[in-house]
Structures are given as C-alpha cells and as structure tokens.
C-alpha atoms as a PDB file:
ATOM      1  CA  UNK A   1      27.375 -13.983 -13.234  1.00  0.00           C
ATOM      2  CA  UNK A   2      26.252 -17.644 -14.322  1.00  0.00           C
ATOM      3  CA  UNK A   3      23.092 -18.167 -15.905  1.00  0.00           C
ATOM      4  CA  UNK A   4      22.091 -20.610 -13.584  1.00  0.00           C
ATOM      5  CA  UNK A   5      22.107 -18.266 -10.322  1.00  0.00           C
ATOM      6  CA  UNK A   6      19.825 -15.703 -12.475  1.00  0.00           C
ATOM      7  CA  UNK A   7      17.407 -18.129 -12.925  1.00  0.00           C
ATOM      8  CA  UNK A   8      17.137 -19.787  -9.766  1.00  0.00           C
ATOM      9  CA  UNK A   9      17.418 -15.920  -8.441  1.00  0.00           C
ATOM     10  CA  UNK A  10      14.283 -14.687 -10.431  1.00  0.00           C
ATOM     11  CA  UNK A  11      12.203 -17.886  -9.467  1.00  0.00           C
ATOM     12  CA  UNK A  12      12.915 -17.773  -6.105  1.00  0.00           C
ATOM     13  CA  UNK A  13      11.735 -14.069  -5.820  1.00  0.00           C
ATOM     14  CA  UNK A  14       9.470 -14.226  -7.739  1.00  0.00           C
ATOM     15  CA  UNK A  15       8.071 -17.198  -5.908  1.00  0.00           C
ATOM     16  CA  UNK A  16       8.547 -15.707  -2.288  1.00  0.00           C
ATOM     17  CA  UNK A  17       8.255 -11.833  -2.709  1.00  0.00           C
ATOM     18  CA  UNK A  18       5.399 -11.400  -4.824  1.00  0.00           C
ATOM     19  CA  UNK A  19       3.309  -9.978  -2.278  1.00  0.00           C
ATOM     20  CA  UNK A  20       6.007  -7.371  -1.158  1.00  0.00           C
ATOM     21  CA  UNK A  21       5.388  -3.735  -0.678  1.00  0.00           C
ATOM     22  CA  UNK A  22       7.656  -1.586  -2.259  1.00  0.00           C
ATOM     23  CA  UNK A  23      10.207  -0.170   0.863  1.00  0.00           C
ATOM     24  CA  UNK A  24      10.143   3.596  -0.647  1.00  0.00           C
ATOM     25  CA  UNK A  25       6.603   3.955  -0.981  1.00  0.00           C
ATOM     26  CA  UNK A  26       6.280   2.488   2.173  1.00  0.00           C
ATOM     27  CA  UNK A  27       8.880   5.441   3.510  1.00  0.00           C
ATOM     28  CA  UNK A  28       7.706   8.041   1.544  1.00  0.00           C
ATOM     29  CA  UNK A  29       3.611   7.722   2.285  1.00  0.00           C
ATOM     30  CA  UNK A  30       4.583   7.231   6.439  1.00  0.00           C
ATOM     31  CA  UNK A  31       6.510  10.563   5.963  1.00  0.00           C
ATOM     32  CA  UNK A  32       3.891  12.386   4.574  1.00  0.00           C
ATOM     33  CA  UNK A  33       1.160  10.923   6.549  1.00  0.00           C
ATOM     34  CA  UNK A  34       3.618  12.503   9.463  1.00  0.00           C
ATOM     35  CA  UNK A  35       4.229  15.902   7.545  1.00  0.00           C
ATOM     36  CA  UNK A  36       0.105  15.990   7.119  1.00  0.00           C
ATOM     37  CA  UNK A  37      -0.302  16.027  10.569  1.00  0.00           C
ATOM     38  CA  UNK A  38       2.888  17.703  12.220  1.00  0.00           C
ATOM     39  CA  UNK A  39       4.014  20.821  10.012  1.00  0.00           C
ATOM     40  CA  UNK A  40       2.021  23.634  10.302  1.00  0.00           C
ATOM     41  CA  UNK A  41       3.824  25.253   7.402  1.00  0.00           C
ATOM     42  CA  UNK A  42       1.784  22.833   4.974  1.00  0.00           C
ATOM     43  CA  UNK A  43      -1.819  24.041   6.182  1.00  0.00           C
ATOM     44  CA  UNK A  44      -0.425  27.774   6.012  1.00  0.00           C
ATOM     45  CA  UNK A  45       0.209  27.600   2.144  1.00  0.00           C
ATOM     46  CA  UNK A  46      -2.951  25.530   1.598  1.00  0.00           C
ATOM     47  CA  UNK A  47      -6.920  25.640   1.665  1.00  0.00           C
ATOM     48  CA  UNK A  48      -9.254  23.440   3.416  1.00  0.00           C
ATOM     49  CA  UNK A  49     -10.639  21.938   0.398  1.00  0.00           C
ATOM     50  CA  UNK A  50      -6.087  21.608  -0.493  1.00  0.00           C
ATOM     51  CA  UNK A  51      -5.987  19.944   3.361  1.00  0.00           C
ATOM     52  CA  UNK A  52      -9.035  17.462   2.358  1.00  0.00           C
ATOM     53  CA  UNK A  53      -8.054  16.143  -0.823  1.00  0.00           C
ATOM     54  CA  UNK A  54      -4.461  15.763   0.415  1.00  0.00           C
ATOM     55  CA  UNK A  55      -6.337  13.306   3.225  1.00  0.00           C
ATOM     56  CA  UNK A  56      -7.885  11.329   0.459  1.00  0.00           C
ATOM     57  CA  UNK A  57      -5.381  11.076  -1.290  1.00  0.00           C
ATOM     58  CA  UNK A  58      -3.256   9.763   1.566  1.00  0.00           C
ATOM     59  CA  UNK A  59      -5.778   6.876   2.031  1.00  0.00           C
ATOM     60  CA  UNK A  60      -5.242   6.034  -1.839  1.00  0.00           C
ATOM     61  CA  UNK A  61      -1.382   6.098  -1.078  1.00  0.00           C
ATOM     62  CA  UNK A  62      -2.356   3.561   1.940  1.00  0.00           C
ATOM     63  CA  UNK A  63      -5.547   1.052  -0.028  1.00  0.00           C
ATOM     64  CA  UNK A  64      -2.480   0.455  -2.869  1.00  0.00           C
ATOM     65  CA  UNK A  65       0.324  -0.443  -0.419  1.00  0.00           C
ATOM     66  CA  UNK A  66      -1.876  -3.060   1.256  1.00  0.00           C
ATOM     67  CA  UNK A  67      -3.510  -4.548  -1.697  1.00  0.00           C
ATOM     68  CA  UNK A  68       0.268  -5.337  -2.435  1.00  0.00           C
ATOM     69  CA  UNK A  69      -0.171  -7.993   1.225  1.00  0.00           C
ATOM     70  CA  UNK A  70      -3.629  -8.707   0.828  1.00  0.00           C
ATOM     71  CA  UNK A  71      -5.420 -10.457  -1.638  1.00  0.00           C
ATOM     72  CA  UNK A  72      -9.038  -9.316  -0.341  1.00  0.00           C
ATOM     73  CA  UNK A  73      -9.430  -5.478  -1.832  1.00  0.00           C
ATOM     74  CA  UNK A  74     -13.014  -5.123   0.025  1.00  0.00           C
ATOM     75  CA  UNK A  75     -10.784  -5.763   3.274  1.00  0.00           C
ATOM     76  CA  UNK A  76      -8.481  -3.551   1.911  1.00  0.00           C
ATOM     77  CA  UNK A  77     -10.708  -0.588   1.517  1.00  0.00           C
ATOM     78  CA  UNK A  78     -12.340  -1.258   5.092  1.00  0.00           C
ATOM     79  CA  UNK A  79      -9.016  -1.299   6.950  1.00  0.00           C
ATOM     80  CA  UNK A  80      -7.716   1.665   5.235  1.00  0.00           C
ATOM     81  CA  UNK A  81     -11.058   2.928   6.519  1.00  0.00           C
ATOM     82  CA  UNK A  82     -10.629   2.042  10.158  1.00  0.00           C
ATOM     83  CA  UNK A  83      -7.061   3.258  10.114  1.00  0.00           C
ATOM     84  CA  UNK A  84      -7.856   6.810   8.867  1.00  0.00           C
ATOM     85  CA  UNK A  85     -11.220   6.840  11.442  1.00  0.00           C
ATOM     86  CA  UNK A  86      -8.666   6.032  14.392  1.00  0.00           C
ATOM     87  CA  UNK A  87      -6.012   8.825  13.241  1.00  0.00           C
ATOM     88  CA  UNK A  88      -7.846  11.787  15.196  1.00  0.00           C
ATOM     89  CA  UNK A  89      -7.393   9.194  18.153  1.00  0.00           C
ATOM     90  CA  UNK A  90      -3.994   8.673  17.796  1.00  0.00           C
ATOM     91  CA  UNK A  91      -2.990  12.598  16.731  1.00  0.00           C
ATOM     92  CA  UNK A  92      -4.503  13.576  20.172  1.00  0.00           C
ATOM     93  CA  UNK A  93      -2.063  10.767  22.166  1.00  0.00           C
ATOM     94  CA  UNK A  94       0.692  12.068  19.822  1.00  0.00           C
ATOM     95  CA  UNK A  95       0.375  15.633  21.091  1.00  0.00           C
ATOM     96  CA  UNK A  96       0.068  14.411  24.305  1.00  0.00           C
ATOM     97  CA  UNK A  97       3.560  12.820  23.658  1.00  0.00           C
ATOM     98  CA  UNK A  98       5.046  15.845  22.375  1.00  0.00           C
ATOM     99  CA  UNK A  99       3.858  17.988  25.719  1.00  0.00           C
ATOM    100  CA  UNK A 100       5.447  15.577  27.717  1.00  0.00           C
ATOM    101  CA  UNK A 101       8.739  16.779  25.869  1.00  0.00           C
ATOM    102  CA  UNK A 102       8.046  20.130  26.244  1.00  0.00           C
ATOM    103  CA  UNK A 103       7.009  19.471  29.773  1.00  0.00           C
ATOM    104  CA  UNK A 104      10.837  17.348  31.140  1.00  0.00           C
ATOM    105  CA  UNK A 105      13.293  18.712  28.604  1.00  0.00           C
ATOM    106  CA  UNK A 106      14.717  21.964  29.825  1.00  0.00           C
ATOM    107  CA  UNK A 107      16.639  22.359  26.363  1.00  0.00           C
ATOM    108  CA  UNK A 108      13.005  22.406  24.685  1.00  0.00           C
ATOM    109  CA  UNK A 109      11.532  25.662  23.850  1.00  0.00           C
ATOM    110  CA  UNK A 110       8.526  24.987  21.918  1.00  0.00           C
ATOM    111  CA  UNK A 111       6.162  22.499  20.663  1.00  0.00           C
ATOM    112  CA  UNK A 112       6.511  23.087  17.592  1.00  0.00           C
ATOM    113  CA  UNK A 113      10.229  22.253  18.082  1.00  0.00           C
ATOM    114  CA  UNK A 114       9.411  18.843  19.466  1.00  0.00           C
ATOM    115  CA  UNK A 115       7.185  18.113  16.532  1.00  0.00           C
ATOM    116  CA  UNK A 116       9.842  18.657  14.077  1.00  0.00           C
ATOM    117  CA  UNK A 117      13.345  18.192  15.190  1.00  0.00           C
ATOM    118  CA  UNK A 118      12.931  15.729  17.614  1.00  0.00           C
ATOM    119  CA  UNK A 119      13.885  12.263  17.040  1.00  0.00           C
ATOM    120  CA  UNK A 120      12.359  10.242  19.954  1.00  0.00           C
ATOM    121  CA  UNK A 121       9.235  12.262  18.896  1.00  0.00           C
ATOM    122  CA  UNK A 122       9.317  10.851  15.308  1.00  0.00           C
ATOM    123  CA  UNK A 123       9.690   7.741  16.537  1.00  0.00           C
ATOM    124  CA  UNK A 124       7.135   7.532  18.820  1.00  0.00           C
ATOM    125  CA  UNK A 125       4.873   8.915  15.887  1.00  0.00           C
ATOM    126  CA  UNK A 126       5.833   6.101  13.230  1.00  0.00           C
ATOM    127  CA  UNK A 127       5.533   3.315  16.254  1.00  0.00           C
ATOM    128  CA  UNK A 128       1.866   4.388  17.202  1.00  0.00           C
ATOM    129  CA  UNK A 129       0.841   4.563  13.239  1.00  0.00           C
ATOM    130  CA  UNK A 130       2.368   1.056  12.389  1.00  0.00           C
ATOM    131  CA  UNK A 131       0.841  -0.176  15.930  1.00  0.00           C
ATOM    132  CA  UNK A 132      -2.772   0.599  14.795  1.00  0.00           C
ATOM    133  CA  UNK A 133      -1.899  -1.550  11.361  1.00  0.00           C
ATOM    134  CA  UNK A 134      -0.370  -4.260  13.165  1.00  0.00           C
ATOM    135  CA  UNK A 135      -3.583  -5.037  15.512  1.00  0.00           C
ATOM    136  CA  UNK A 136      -5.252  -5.588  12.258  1.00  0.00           C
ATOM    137  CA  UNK A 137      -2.896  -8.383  11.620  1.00  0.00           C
ATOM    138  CA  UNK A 138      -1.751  -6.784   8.663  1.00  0.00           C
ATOM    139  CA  UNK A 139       1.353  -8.568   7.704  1.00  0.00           C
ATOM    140  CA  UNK A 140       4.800  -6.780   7.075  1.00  0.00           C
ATOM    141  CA  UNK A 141       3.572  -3.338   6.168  1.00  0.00           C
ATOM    142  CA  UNK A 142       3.678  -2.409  10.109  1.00  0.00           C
ATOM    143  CA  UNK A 143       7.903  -3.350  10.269  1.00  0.00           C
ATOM    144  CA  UNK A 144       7.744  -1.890   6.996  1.00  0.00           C
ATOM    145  CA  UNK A 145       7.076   1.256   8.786  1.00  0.00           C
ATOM    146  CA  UNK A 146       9.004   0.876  12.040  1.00  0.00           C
ATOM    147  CA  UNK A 147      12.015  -0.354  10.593  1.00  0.00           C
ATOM    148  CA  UNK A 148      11.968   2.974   8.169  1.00  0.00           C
ATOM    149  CA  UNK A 149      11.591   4.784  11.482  1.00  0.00           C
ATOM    150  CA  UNK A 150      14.732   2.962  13.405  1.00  0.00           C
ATOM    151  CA  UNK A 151      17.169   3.570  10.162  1.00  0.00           C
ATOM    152  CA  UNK A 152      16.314   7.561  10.609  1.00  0.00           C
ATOM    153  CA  UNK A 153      16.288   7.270  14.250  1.00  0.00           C
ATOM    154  CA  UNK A 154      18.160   4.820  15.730  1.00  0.00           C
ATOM    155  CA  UNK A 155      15.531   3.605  18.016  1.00  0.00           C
ATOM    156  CA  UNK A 156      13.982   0.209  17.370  1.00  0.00           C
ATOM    157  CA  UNK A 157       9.949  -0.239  18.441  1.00  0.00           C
ATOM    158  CA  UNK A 158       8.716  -3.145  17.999  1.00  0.00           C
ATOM    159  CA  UNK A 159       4.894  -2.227  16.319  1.00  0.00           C
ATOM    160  CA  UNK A 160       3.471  -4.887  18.327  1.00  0.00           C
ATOM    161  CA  UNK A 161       4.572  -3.056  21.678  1.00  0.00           C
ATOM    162  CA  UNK A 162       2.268  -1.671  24.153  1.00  0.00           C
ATOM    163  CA  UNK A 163       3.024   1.699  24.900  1.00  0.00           C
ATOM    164  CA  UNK A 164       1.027   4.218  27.312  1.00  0.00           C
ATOM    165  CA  UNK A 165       0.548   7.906  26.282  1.00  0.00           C
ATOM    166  CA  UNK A 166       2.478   9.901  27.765  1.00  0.00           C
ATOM    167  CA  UNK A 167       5.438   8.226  26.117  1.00  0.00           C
ATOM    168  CA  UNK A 168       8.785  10.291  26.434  1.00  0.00           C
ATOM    169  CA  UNK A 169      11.921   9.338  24.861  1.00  0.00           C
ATOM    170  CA  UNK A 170      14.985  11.364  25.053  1.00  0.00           C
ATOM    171  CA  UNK A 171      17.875  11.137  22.785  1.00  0.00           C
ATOM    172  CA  UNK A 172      16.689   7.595  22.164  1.00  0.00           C
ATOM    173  CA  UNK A 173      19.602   6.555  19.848  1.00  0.00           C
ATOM    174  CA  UNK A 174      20.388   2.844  20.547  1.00  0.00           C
ATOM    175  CA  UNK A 175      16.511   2.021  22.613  1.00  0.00           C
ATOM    176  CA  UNK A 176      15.500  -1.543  21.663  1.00  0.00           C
ATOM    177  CA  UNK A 177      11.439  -2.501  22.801  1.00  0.00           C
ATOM    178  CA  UNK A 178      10.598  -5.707  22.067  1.00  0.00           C
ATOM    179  CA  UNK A 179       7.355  -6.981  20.710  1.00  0.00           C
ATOM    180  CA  UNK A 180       5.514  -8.371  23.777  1.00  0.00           C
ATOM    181  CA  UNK A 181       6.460  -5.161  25.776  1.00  0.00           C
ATOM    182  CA  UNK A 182       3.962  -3.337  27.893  1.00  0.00           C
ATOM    183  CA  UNK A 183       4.604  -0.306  28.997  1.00  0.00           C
ATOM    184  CA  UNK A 184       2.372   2.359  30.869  1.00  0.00           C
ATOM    185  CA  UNK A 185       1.173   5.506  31.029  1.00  0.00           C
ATOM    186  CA  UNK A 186       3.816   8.484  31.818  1.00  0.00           C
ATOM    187  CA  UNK A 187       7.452   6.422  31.230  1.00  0.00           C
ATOM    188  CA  UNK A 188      10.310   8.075  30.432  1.00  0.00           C
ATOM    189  CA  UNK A 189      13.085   6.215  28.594  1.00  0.00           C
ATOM    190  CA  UNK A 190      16.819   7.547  27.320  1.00  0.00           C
ATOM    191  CA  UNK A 191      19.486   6.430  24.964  1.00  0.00           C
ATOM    192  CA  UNK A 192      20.442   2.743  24.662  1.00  0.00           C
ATOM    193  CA  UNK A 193      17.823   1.439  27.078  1.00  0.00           C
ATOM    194  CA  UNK A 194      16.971  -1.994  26.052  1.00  0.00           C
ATOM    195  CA  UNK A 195      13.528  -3.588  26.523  1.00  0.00           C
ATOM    196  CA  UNK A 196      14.288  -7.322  25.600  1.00  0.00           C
ATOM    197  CA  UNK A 197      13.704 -10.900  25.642  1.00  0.00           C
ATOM    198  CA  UNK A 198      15.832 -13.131  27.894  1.00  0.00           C
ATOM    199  CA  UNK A 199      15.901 -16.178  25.222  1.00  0.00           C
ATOM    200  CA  UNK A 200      15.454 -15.602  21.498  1.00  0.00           C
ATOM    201  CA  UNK A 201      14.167 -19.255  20.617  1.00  0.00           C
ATOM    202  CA  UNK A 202      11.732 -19.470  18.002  1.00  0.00           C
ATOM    203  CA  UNK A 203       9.268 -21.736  19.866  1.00  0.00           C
ATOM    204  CA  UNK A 204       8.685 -18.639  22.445  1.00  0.00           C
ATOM    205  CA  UNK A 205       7.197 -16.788  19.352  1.00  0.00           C
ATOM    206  CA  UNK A 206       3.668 -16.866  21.035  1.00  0.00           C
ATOM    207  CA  UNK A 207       4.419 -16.307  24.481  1.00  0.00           C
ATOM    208  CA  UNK A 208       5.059 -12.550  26.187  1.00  0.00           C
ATOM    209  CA  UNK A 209       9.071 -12.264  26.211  1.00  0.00           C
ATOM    210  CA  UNK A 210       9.678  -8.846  27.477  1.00  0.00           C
ATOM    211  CA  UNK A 211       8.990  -6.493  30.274  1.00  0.00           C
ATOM    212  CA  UNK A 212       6.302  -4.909  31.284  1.00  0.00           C
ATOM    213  CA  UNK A 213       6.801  -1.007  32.828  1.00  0.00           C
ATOM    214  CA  UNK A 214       4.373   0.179  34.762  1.00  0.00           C
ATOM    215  CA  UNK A 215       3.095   3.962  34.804  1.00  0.00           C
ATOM    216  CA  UNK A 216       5.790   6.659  35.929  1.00  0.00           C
ATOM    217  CA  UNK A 217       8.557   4.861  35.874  1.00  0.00           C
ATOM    218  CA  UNK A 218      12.076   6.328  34.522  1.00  0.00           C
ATOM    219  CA  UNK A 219      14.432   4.237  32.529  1.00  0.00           C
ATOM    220  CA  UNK A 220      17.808   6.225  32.493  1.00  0.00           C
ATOM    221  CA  UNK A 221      20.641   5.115  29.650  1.00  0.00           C
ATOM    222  CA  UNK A 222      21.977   1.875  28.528  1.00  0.00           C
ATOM    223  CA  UNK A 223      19.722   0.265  31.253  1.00  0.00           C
ATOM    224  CA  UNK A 224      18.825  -3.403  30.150  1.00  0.00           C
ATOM    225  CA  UNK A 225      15.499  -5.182  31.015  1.00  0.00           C
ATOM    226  CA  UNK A 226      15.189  -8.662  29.652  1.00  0.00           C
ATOM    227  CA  UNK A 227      12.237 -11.587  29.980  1.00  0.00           C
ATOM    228  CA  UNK A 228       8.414 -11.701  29.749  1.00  0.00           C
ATOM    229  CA  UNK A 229       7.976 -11.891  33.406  1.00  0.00           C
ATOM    230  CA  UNK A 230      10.162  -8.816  34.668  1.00  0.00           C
ATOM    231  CA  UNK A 231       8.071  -6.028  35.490  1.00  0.00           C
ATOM    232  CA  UNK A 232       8.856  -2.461  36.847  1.00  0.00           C
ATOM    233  CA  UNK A 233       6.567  -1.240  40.085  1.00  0.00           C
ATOM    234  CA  UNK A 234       4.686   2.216  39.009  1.00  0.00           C
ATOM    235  CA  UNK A 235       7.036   5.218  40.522  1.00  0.00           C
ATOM    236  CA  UNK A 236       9.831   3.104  40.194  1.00  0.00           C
ATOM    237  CA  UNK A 237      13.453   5.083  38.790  1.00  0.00           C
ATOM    238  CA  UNK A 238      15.651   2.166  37.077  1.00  0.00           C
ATOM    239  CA  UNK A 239      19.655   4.079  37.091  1.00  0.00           C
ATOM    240  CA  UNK A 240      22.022   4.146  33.876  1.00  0.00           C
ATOM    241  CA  UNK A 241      23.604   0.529  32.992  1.00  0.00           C
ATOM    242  CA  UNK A 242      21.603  -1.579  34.829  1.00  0.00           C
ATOM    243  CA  UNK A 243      21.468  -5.112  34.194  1.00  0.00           C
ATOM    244  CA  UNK A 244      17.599  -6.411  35.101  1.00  0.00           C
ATOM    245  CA  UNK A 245      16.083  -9.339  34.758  1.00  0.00           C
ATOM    246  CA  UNK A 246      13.550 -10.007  38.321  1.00  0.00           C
ATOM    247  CA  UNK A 247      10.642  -7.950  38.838  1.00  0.00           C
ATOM    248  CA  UNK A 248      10.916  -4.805  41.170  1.00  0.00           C
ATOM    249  CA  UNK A 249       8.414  -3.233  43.263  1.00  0.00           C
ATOM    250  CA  UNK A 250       6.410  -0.320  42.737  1.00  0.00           C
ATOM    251  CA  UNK A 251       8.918   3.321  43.845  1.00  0.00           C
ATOM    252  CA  UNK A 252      11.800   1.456  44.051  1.00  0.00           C
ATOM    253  CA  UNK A 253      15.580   2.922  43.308  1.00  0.00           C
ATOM    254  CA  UNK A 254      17.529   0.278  41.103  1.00  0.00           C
ATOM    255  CA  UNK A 255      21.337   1.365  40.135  1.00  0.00           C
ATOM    256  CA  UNK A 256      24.292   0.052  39.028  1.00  0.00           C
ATOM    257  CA  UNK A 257      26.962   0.901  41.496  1.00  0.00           C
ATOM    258  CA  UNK A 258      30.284   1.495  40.054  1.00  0.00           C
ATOM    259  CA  UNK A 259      33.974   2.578  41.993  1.00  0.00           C
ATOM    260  CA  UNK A 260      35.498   5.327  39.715  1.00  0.00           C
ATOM    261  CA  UNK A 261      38.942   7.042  41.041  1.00  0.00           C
ATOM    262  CA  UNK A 262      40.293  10.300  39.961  1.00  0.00           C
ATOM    263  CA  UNK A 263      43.957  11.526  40.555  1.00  0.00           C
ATOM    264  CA  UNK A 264      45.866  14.499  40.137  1.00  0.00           C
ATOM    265  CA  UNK A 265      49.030  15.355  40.656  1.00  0.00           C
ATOM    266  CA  UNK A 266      51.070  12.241  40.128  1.00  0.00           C
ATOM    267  CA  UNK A 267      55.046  12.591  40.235  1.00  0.00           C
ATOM    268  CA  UNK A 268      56.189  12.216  36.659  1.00  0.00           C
ATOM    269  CA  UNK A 269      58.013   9.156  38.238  1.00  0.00           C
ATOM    270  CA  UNK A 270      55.078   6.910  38.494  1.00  0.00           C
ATOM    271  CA  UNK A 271      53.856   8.597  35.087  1.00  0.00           C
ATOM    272  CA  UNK A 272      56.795   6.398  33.715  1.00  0.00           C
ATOM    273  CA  UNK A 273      55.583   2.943  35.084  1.00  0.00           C
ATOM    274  CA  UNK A 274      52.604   3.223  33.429  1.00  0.00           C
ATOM    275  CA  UNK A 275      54.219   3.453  30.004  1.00  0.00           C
ATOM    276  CA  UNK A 276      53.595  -0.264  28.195  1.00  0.00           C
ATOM    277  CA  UNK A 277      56.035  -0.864  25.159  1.00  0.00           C
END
C-alpha cells in the first residue's frame, strides 16, 4: 500500500473522526440498557442493591460515549441525567407497545415472549431510546443506536420520527420511517412498509418530508407512503403494495387492486407452447 495513501489516510481521520464514538460500545451499552429493563431472568439472579449499581453503572457506560461528541462534560453529565430521569417514562410506553403485541398477534402467547423474541418489539425499544437522545440534539450517537437496531432487525427508524404509543410492528423486516414522520397513537405497520420522502434533495433537509399517520390507522405490507404533506385520516386501513403519495381521509379503504388468474387442468398440448428455447 503506498506511503502516501497512509498518510493522507491517518490525517484525514484523524482530522474528521476525532469526535467518533466507538460503534461496539455504542451496540453493546444499547443492548444492555435493553437487557436491564426487558429480561426478568437478570433481576431473578440479582439483589436490589446488584439492580442499582448495575443502573449507575449504565449511566457511566452512557456520560463516556457522549463525552466522545461533546466537548462540554458538565452538559454531558446533565443529559445523561435527563435521559436516565425520562427512562421510567419511556419503559411504561414500551410496555404499552409490547401489550399491543400481545393484544393483535394471535401467534403471541405471552408478554414475556414479545419482550424477548420479538423483533419489531426491539426495534421499537432502540427507536424510542435513541429518540429521547436525539431531541437533545445530541449528534450521531442517536443513528449510532438506530442503525445498530436496523442491522439486527431489518427495520430502519429514523430517531428523529414521531411515533405514538401504542406502536405495533409486525414482522417489520424491510419498514423504512423517515425522519420528519409523524405517526399517532395505536398504528399498526407490517413488513416492507415504507414511510418516505418524495424528493431526497439536500436543500429539503429542514423541511417535513414524510407522512404523517394519524391514530388507528393500519399499514399492511410493502405499502409505500412518500412526501411531507401526505397524511393518513385516523381509522383509515392502507392495503398491501400500495403506492401513496395524496392525503386520504380519516376511515378510508386504500388498496392496490391487482387481476391474478389461476388454471388447472390444461391439455399437455398447450403445456408445449409455453415452452421458450
């Protein structure tokens, strides 16, 4: 490798990434920030006084991965504070989440199942964690965190979303929601729904570019929603594949209608003139 690439390789990162979190901590403290609060088996082989230190020392884990973002270490300390004060907060929306699982999923049988095996679940977890960071502006900790949850999940939340508790997501692999999105209380979304932006130009960084869903509504798969000023009516059931990009009223039906033909029985002579050579 020629000498000159190292060097301009080392001053360039050293010039541009200094103030970059390290990606596994960043995976490893969101996990166990999760496991704290979502396992049960963890507070069954501890104490209280085990449970409370392990809290403490979680907020450590957090003050050292933004002082490696932020300059200001009082600022540090106090956001790690707010963070951990909103937690309770955000546990109680979280289980609120998980019921709503348990609630529409006939193939789940317990909470405790939804807590731990369920991806959409997970996701919804990391996305309302790394939301609380991100309304403190605190630069790239918060994708940091979301992106860690999309490469285990497959589903993509933007942390700057706006997402209404009860959130339900089923399957979820393949669900892209965009940064500006708003969505309400009580939505349920499935696999490969996509919650975007109609144009991607860098000028429209500061302006809302994706949809807003009001409460109720039910996004079923591969459905697309694109642009800032779409919104879904409360009530309103949005069918598989849909392409949408005008607002719809409130309980309306929206589906893609498609002819499929099924046939049986065909003489093995019209089997042959569908052979292709």
């Amino acid at each position: 490798m020629p000498d000159n690439f190292i060097k301009e390789l080392f001053q360039y990162n050293s010039k541009c990434f200094a103030g970059f979190p390290d990606k596994k901590s960043a995976g490893a403290f969101i996990d166990e920030l999760f496991d704290f609060l979502f396992l049960p088996d963890n507070f069954r082989r501890k104490t209280e006084a085990d449970v409370v230190k392990e809290f403490f020392e979680l907020q450590t884990r957090l003050r050292a991965l933004l002082q490696d973002v932020m300059a200001e270490k009082e600022k540090v300390v106090v956001l790690t504070n707010n963070f951990f004060s909103a937690v309770p907060e955000i546990y109680k929306q979280l289980i609120k989440d998980a019921q709503a699982i348990l609630q529409f999923d006939p193939a789940s049988e317990s909470l405790e199942e939804v807590l731990v095996a369920y991806p959409g679940f997970y996701a919804t977890a990391i996305y309302r964690f790394s939301h609380q960071l991100y309304q403190y502006k605190i630069p790239i900790i918060p994708r940091l965190f979301s992106e860690y949850a999309h490469s285990k999940t497959g589903i993509d939340i933007h942390p700057g979303a706006q997402i209404g508790h009860p959130f339900f997501i089923d399957h979820g692999t393949g669900i892209v929601i965009g940064e500006t999105t708003i969505i309400g209380k009580n939505v349920k979304i499935y696999q490969g729904v996509t919650l975007g932006a109609l144009n991607v130009a860098k000028e429209l960084s500061e302006t809302k570019r994706h949809p807003t869903i009001e409460d109720n509504v039910i996004i079923y798969a591969n459905a697309t929603i694109l642009g800032g000023e779409t919104v879904v009516g409360r009530e309103s059931i949005i069918g598989g594949n849909v392409w949408l990009t005008n607002s719809v009223p409130s309980s309306s039906l929206v589906y893609h209608k498609s002819e499929i033909t099924v046939k049986d029985n065909i003489p093995e002579s019209e089997l042959a003139l569908n052979f292709v050579i």
